[in-house]
Protein backbone atom coordinates (compact mmCIF):
# COMPACT_ATOMS: atom_id res chain seq x y z
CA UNK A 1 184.37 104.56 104.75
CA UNK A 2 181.60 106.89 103.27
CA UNK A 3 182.08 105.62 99.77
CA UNK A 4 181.39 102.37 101.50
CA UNK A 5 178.20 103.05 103.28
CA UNK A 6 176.79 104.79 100.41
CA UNK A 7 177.30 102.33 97.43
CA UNK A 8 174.80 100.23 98.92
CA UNK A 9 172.10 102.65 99.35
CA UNK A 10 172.70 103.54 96.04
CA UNK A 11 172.60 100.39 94.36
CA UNK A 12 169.16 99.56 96.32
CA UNK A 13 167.63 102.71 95.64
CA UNK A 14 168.42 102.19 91.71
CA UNK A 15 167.31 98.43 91.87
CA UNK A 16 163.99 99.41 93.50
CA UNK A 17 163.79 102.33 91.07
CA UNK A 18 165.06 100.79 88.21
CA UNK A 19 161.73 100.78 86.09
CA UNK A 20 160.76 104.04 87.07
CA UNK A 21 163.60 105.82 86.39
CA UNK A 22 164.98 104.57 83.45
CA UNK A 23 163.05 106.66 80.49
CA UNK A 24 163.76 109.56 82.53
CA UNK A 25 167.59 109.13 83.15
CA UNK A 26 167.88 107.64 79.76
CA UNK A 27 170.46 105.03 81.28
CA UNK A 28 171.76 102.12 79.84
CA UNK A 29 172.74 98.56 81.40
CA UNK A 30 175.60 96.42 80.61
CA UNK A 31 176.18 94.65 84.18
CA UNK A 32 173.86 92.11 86.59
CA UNK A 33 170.36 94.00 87.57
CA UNK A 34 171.47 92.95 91.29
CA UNK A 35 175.47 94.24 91.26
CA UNK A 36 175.07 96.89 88.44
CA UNK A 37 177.57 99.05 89.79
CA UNK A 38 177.85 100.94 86.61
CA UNK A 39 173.96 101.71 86.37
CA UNK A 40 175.08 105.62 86.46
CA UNK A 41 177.37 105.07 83.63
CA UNK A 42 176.04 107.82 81.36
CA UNK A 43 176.98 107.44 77.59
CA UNK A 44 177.20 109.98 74.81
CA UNK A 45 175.32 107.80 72.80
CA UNK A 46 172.53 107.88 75.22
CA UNK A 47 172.68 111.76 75.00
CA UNK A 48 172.68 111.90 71.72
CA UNK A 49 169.72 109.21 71.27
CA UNK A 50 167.53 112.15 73.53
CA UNK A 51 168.71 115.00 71.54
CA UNK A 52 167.44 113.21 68.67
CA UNK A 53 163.62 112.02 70.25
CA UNK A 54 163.52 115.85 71.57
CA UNK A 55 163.96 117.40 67.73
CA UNK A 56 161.33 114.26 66.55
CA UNK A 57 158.62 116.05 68.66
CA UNK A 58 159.28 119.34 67.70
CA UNK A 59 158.94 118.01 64.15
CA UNK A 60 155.39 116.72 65.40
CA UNK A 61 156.24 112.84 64.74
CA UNK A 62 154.66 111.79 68.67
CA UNK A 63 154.34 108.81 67.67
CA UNK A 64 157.22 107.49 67.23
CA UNK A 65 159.00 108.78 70.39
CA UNK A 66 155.81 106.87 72.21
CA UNK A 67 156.82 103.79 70.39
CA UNK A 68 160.87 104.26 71.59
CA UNK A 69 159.85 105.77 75.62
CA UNK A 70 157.29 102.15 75.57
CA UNK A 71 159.74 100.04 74.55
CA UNK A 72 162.39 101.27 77.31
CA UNK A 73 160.04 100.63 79.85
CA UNK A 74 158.38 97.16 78.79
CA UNK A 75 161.75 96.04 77.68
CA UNK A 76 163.59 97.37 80.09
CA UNK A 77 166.66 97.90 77.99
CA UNK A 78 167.59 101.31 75.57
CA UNK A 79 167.16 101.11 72.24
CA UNK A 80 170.95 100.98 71.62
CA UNK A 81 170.96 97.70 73.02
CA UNK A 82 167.67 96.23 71.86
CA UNK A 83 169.32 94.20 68.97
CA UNK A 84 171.39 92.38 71.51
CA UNK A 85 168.96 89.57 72.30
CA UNK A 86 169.31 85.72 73.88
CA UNK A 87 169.81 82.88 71.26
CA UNK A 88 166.28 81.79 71.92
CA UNK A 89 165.11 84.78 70.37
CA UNK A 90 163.26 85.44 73.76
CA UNK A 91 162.75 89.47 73.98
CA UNK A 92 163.01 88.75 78.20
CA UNK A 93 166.23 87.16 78.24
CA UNK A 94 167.57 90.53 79.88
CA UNK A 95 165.30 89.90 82.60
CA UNK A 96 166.59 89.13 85.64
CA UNK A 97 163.60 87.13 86.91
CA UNK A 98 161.48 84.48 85.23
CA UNK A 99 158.49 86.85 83.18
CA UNK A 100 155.44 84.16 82.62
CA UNK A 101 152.88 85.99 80.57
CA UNK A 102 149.22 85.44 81.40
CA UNK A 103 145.64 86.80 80.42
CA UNK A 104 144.69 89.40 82.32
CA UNK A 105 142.07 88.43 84.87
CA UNK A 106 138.72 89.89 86.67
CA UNK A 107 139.52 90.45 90.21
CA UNK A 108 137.62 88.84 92.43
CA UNK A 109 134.86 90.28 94.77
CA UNK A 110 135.52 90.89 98.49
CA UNK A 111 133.32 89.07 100.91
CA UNK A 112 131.40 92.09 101.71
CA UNK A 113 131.08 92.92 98.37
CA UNK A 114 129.68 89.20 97.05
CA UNK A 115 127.75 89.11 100.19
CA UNK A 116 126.08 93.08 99.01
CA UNK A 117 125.35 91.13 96.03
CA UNK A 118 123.83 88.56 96.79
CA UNK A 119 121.70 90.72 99.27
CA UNK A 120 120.66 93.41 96.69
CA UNK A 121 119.46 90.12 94.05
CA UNK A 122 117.82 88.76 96.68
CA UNK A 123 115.52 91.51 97.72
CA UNK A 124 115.11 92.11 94.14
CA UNK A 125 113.77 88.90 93.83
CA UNK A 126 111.52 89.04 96.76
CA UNK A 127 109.99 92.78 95.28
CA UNK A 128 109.46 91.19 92.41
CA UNK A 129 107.63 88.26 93.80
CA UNK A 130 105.56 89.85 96.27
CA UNK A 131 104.77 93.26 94.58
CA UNK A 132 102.32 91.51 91.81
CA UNK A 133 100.27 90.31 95.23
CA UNK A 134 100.48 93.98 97.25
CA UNK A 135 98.33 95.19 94.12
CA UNK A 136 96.17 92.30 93.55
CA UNK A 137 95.03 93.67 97.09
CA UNK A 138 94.25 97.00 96.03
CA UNK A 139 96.55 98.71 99.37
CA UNK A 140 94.18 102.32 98.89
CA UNK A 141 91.32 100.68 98.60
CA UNK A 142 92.21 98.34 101.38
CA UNK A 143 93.75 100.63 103.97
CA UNK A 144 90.39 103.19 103.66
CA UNK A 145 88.26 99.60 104.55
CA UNK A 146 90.62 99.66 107.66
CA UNK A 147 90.20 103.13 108.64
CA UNK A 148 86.69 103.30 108.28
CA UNK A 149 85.87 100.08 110.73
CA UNK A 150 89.09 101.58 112.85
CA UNK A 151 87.43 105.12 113.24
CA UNK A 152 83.80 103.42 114.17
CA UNK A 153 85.52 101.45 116.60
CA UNK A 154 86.92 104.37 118.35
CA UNK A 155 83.92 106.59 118.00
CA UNK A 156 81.90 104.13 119.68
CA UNK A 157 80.72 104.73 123.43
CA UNK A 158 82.38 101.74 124.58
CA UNK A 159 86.09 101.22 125.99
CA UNK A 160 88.67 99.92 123.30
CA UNK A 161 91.55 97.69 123.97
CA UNK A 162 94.71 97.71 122.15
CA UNK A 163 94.39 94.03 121.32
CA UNK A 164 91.00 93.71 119.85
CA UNK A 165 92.04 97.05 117.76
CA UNK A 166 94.94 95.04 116.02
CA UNK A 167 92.85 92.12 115.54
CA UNK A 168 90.57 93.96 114.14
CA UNK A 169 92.93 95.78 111.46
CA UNK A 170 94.64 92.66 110.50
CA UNK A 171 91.21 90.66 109.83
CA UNK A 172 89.88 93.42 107.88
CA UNK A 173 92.59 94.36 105.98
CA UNK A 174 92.89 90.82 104.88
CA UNK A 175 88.96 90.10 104.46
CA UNK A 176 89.39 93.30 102.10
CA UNK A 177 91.99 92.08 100.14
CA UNK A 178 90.44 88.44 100.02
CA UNK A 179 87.25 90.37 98.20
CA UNK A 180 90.02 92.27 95.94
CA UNK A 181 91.61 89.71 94.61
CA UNK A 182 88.54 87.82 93.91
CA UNK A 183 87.23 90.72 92.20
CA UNK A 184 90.28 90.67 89.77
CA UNK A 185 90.52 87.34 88.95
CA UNK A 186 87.08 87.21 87.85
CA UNK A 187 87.32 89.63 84.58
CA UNK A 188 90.77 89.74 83.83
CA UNK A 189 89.80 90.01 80.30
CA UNK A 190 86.95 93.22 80.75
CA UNK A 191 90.07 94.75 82.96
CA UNK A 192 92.38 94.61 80.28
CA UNK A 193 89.75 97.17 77.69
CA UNK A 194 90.01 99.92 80.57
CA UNK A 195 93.34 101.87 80.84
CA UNK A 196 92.69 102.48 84.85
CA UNK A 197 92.55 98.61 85.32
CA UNK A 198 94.97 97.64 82.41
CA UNK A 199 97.85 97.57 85.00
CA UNK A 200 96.69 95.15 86.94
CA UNK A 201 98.78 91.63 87.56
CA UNK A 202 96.48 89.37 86.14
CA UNK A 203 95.86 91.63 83.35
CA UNK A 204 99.72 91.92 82.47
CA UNK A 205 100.34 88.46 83.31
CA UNK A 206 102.21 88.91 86.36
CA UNK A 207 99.66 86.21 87.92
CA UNK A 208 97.34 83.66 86.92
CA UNK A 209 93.51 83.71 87.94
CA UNK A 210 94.50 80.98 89.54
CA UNK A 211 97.46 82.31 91.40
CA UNK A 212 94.51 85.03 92.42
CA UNK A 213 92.03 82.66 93.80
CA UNK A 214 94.73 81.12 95.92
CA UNK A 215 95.50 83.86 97.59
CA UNK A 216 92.04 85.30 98.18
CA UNK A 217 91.50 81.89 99.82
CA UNK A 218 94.39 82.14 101.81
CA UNK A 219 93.90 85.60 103.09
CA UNK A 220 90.15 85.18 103.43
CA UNK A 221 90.30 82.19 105.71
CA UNK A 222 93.33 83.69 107.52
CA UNK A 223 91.16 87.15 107.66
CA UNK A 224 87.87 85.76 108.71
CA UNK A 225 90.09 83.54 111.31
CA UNK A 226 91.68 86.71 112.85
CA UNK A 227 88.01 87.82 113.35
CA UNK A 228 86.58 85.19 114.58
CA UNK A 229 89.71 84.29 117.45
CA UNK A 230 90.55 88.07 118.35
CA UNK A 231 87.02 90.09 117.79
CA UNK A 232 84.19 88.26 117.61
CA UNK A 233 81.40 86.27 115.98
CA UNK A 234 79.61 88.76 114.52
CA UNK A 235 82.57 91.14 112.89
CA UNK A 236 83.75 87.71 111.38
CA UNK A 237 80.24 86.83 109.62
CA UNK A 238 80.56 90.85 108.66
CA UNK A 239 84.09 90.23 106.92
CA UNK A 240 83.03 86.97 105.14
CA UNK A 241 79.28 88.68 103.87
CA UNK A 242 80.98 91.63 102.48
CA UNK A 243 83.92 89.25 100.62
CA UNK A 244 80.49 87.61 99.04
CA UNK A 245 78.38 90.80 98.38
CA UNK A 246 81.68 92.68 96.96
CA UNK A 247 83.59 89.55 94.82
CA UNK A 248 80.32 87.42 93.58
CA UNK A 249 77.41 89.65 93.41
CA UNK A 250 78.54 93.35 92.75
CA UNK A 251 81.17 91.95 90.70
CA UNK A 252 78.35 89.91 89.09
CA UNK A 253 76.11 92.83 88.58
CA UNK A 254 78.78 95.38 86.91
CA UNK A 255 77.75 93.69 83.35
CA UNK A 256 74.20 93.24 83.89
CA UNK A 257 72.78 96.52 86.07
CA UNK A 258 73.11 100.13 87.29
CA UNK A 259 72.35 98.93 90.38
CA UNK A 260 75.68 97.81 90.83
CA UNK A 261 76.26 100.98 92.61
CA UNK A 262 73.91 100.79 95.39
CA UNK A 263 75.14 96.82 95.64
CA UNK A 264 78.76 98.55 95.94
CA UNK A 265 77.57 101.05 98.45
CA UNK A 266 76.56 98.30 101.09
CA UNK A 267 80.33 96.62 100.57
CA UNK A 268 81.56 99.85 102.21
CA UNK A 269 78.71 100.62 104.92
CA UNK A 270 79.54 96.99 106.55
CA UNK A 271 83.62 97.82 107.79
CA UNK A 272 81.66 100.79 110.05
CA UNK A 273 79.85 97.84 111.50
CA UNK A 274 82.28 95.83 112.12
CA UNK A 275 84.09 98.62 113.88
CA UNK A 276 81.36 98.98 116.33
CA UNK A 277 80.34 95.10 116.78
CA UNK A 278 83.59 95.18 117.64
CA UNK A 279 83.28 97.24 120.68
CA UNK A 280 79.46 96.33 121.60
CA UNK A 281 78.22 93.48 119.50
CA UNK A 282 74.79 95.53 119.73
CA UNK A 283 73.65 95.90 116.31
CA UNK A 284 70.25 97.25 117.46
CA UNK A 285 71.78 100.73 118.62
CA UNK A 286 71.07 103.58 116.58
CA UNK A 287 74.88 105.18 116.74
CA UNK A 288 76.02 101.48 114.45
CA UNK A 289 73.76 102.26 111.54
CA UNK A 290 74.62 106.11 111.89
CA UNK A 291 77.89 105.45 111.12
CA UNK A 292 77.02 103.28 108.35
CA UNK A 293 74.75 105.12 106.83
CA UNK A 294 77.04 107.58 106.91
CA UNK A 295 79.98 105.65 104.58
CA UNK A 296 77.12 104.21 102.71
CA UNK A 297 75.94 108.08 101.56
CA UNK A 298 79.46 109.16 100.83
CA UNK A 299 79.91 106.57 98.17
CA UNK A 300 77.66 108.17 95.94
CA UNK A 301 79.21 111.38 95.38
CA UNK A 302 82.47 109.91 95.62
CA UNK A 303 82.26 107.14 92.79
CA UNK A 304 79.69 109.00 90.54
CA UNK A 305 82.17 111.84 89.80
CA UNK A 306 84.89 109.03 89.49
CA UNK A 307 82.74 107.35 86.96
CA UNK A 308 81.92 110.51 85.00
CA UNK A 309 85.45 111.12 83.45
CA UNK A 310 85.75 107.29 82.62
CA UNK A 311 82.06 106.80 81.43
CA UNK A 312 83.47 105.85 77.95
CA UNK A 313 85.67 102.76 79.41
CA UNK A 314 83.21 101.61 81.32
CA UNK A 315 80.85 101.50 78.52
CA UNK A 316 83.72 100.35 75.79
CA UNK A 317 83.97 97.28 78.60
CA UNK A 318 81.11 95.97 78.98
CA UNK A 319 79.99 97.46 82.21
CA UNK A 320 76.22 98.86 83.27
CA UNK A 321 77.00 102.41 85.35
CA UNK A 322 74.85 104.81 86.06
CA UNK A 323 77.34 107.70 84.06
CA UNK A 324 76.97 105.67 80.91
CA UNK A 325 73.54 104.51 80.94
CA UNK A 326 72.03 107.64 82.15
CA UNK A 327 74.71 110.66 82.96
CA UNK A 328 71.87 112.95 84.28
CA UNK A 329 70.61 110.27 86.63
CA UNK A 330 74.53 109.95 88.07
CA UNK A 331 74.50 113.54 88.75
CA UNK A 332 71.25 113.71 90.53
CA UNK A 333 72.03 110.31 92.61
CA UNK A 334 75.81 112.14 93.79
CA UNK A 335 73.55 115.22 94.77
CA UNK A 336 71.08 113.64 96.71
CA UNK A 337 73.31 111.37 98.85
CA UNK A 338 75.28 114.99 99.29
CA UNK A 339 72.07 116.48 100.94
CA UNK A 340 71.89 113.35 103.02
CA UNK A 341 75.35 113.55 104.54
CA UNK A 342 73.41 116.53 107.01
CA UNK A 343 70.66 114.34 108.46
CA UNK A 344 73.41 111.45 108.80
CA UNK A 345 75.78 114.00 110.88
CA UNK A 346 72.86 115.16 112.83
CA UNK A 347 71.80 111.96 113.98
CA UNK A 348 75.20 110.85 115.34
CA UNK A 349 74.77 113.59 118.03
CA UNK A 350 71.32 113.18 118.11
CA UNK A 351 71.76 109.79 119.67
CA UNK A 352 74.08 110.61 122.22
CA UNK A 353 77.38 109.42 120.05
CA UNK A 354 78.88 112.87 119.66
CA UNK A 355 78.68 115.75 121.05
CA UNK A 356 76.56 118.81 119.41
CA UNK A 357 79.12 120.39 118.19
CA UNK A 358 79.75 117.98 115.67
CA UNK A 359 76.97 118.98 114.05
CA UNK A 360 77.55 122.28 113.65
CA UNK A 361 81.50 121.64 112.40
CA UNK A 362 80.67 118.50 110.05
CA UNK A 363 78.09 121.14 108.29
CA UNK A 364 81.27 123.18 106.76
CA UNK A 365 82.52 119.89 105.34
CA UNK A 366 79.37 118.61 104.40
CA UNK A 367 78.20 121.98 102.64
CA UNK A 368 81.66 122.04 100.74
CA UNK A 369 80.85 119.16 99.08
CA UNK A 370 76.97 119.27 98.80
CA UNK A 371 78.05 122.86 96.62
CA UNK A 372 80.00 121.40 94.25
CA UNK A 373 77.33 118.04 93.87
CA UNK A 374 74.68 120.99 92.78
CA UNK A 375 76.58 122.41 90.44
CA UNK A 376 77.37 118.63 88.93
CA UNK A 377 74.01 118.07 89.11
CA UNK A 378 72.97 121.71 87.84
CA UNK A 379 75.14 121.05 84.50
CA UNK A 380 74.10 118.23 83.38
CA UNK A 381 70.53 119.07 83.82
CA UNK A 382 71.00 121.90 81.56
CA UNK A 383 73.25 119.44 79.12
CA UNK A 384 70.31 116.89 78.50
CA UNK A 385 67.80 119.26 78.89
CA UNK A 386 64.91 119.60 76.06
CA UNK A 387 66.07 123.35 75.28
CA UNK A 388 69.57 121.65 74.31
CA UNK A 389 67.96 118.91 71.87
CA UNK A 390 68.77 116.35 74.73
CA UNK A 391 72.60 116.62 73.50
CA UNK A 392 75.24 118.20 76.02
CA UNK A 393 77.21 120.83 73.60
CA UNK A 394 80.97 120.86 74.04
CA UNK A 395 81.13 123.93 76.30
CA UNK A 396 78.63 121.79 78.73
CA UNK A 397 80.72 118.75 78.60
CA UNK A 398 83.75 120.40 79.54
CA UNK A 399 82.11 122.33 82.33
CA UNK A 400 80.20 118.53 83.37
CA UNK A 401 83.72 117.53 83.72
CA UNK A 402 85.50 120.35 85.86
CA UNK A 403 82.32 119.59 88.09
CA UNK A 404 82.78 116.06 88.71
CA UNK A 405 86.98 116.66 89.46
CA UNK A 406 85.52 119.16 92.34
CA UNK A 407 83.18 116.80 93.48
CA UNK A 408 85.41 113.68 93.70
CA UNK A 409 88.31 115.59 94.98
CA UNK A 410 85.75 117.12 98.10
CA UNK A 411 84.50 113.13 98.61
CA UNK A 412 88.12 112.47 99.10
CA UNK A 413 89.03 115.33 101.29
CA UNK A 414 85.37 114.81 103.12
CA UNK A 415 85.18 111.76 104.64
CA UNK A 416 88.40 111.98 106.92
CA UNK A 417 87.59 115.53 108.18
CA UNK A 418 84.04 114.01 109.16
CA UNK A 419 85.58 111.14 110.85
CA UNK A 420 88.29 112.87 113.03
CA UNK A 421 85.60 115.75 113.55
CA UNK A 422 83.17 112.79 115.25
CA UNK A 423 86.04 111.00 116.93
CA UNK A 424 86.94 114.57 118.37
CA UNK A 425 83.49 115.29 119.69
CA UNK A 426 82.93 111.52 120.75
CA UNK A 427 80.33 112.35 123.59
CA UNK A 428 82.04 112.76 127.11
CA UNK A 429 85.27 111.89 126.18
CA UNK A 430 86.46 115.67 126.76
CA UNK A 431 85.03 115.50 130.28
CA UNK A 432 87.14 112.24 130.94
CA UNK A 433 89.61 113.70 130.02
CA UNK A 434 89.68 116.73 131.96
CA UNK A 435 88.92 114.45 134.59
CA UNK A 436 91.74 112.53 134.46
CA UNK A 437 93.93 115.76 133.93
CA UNK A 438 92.47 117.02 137.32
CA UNK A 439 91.31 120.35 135.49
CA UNK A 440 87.06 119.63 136.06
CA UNK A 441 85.61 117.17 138.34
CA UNK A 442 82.83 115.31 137.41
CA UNK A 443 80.72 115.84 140.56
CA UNK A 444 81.35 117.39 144.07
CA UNK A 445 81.26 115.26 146.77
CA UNK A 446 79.20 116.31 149.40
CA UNK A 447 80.69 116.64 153.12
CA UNK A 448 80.18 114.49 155.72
């Protein structure tokens, strides 16, 4: 009864193990692969046949035991047997199933993987489409437009809604990159001599002129729109005069004048006064052209020591600045509109729009950067100086240089601390405040 129950086991464990174990067990097959009742059959020849593969490694030949243990398995016979083949000559015929040989083939992707796929290429696709328009925008240049008109907006007297605020970033931002793109399609070719501007998409070919023109007139119209709809009338004549002034005429005068610069300096005083026509539409008040003045001084500083390291490209290219033409003029203009940043800061309390704190705190800032403008200024006075034959020497040049790195990197640092400092001392808003927290009340009222 038990030799009963177990022969079948046996034979299914062997059938399903048949492949596995037959190199091991070194076992040979003379009945059907389904009733092979004698698979343990054991042979002396089969012994012998390891005995003799065992002494071939020790001898070092690996190779051909490989060969022998790879035909067992593929075959599925021993080697004893593996003369013994079907008429047809067909090296399968011991096979007890039909073997069809095919070329091997690529599996397939999963849904979720082809779908991945197709997701990744796709967003490729789109990077690759939009990315050549993010830069024809100029996003730095573009997002310090936004903040400026965004922090004269809130450091104006008057109340500011949520809406107009939004409008007001979106139609600037895109009246700024309107005037961007403009700019770059328009000397593609005096781009491509500078290495700062050699990157840009027209200049590598990422985008025609064309393509650039299109979508300076999509985003102005859509820009100035936005303005017009959600602000007002007078921030959207702002946004459409500074596309002119910066695209056509300081773009215009970069080949033909120094004065470029001062042309360049009014392109970044108007976003101030948009920010506060946006919350008035008074441009008679003193506290508007305080703030302006105020971006319009900082420019000076800010893009004369940029200008100083690249003098040489801009000259190599064709363009008129003020640190090619005449370096010791550059150094005295960045010093003077340093000096002026104090009268600027004084005024915006003076009239009521901060508080006087302000300008005591936007001194510090202000001073940091007027220091390093003197020295700038005190260098290159001594480098073109009669006593030096009118000719820097190398150990002025070098110094020039370290000068103008400390100057721009105080612009940069300089105009947000002066902007949160006067939206942190906006006059009254302190009181309000306390007001509203129930810590000071704004006047007692009197008992009846």
């Amino acid at each position: 009864m038990a030799t009963r129950i177990l022969l079948p086991r046996l034979n299914n464990a062997s059938n399903f193990n048949f492949f596995f174990n037959n190199t091991k067990k070194n076992l040979l097959i003379d009945q059907n692969f389904i009733g092979n009742q004698f698979l343990y059959r054991k042979y002396v020849a089969g012994r012998m046949k390891m005995r003799k593969e065992h002494l071939l490694v020790q001898e070092g030949d690996e190779n051909m035991t490989l060969n022998k243990v790879a035909t067992k398995v593929l075959n599925c016979h021993d080697d004893g047997k593996a003369g013994s083949k079907d008429i047809t000559g067909n090296p399968n015929s011991h096979v007890p199933f039909k073997v069809v040989p095919c070329a091997p083939k690529l599996r397939k992707p999963s849904n979720d993987e082809a779908q991945s796929t197709t997701v990744t290429v796709s967003r490729s696709e789109i990077s690759k489409l939009i990315s050549p328009y993010i830069k024809l925008a100029k996003p730095r240049l573009t997002v310090l437009v936004i903040l400026s008109a965004i922090c004269s907006y809130a450091i104006s007297p008057y109340s500011v809604a949520l809406p107009k605020l939004i409008f007001l970033t979106l139609g600037t931002g895109l009246s700024s990159a309107a005037a961007n793109a403009i700019n770059m399609a328009r000397e593609p070719e005096f781009d491509r001599q500078m290495p700062r501007t050699s990157g840009r998409p027209i200049v590598t070919g990422a985008l025609t002129p064309q393509q650039g023109y299109k979508f300076a007139a999509v985003t102005g119209t859509l820009g100035c729109t936005i303005l017009y709809l959600g602000v007002n009338t007078i921030v959207a004549q702002l946004g459409f005069l500074n596309i002119v002034l910066y695209a056509w005429i300081y773009t215009s005068l970069k080949r033909k004048s120094i004065l470029n610069t001062w042309v360049g300096a009014l392109v970044g005083a108007i976003p101030p006064l948009m920010g506060w026509a946006a919350a008035s539409s008074l441009m008679s008040e003193p506290g508007a052209w305080c703030v302006a003045a105020l971006l319009y001084a900082w420019q000076f500083p800010h893009f004369n020591a940029l200008s100083h390291n690249i003098a040489d490209q801009y000259k190599n290219a064709g363009y008129k600045m003020t640190a090619a033409e005449n370096p010791k003029l550059n150094a005295r203009v960045a010093f003077r509109y340093s000096l002026l940043m104090f009268p600027i800061c004084f005024g915006l309390s003076y009239f009521g729009v901060t508080d006087w704190v302000f300008a005591a705190d936007s001194s510090l800032a202000n001073g940091w950067m007027t220091y390093w403008a003197y020295k700038f200024w005190k260098q290159q006075r001594e480098n073109y100086s009669a006593k030096n034959g009118f000719k820097p020497t190398a150990e002025g040049i070098t110094l020039a240089n370290v000068y103008a790195k400390k100057v721009f990197w105080s612009s940069v640092w300089h105009l947000p601390a002066v902007l949160i400092l006067a939206m942190l001392h906006k006059k009254g808003q302190w009181d309000r405040l306390f007001e509203y927290l129930g810590i000071r009340k704004s006047k007692c009222q009197p008992l009846v």
